[in-house]
Protein backbone atom coordinates (compact mmCIF):
# COMPACT_ATOMS: atom_id res chain seq x y z
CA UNK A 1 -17.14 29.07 14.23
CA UNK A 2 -14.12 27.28 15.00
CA UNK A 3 -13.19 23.96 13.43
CA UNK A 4 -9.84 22.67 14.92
CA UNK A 5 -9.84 18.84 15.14
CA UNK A 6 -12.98 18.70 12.78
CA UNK A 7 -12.39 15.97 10.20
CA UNK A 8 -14.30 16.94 6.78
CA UNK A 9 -14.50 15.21 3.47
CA UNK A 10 -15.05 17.58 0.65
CA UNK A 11 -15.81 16.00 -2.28
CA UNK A 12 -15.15 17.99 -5.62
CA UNK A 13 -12.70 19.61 -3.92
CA UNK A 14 -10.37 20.16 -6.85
CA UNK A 15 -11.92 23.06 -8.27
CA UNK A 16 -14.70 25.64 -8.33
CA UNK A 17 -16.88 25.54 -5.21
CA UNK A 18 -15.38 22.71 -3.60
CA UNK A 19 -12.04 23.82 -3.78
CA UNK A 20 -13.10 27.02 -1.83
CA UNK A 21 -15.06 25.50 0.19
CA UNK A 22 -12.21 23.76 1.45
CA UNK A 23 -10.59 26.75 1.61
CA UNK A 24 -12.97 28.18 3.70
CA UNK A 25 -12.93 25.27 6.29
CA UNK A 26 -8.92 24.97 6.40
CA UNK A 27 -9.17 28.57 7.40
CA UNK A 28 -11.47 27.50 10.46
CA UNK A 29 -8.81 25.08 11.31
CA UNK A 30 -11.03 21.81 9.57
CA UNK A 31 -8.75 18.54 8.94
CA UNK A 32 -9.95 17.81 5.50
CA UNK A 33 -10.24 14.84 3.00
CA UNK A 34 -10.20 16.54 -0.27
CA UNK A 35 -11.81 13.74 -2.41
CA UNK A 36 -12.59 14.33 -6.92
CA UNK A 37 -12.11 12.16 -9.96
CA UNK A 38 -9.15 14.55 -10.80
CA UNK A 39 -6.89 13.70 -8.16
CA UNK A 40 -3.91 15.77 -9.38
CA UNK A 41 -6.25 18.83 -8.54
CA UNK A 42 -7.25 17.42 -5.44
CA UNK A 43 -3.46 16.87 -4.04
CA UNK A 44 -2.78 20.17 -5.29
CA UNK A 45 -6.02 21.94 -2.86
CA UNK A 46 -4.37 19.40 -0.53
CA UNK A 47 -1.00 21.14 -0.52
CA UNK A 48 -2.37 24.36 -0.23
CA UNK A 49 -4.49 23.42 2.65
CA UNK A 50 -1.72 21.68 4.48
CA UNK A 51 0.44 24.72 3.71
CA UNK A 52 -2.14 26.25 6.57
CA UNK A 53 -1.21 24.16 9.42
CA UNK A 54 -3.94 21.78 9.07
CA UNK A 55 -4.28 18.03 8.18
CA UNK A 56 -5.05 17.37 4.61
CA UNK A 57 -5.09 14.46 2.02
CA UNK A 58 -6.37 14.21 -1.35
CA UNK A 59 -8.13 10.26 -2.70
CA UNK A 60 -9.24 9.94 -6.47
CA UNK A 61 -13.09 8.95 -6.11
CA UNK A 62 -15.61 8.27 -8.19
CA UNK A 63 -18.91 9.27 -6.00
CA UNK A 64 -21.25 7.28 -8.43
CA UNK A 65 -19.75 4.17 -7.58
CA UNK A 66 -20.69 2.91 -3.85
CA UNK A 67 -17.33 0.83 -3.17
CA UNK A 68 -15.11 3.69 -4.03
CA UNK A 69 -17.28 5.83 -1.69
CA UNK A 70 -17.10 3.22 0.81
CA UNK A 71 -13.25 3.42 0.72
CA UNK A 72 -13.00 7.33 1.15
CA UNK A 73 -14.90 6.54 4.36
CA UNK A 74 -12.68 4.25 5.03
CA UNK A 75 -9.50 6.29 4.37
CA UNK A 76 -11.09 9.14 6.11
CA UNK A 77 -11.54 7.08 9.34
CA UNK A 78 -7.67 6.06 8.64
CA UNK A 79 -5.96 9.40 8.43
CA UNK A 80 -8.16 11.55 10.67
CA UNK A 81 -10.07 9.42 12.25
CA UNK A 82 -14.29 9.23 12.39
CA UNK A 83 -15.08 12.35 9.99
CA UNK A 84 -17.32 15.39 11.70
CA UNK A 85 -19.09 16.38 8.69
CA UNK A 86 -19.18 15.67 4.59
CA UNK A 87 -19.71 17.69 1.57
CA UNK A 88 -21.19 17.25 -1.87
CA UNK A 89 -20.27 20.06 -4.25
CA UNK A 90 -20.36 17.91 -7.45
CA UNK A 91 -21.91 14.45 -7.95
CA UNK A 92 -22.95 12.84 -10.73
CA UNK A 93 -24.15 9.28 -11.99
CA UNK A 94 -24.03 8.41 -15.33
């Protein structure tokens, strides 16, 4: 399956499953959002993603709280345009 021009948000994408999920998608040619809490992780998965040839960006998010969710969407839309696709791989509300 190819991916080029796909925009994807990946959230937990810092580490663990999301991280190679992200992986996984960059190497199908997926733009990517890589959204987590732990945004130094997530600019680092974003550097090694862009180091591929694709587009990627990291955000700090915090998916329990609706705004900050609402402002990945919009940040997605900004720097990729309308996204394709979205992933959970770690979500929690406290």
């Amino acid at each position: 399956m190819e991916l080029k021009g796909q925009a994807l948000i990946i959230t937990g994408g810092a580490s663990g499953i999301g991280h190679q999920a992200a992986l996984a998608l960059a190497n199908k040619g997926a733009d990517l959002i890589i959204a987590d809490y732990n945004l130094e992780g997530a600019e680092k998965v974003a550097q090694e993603i862009a180091a591929k040839g694709v587009k990627a960006f990291a955000l700090k998010v915090d998916v329990s709280k609706a705004a900050e969710v609402e402002a990945l969407v919009d940040f997605a839309v900004e720097k990729l345009g309308t996204p394709t696709a979205s992933s959970t791989t770690r979500a929690s509300a406290w």
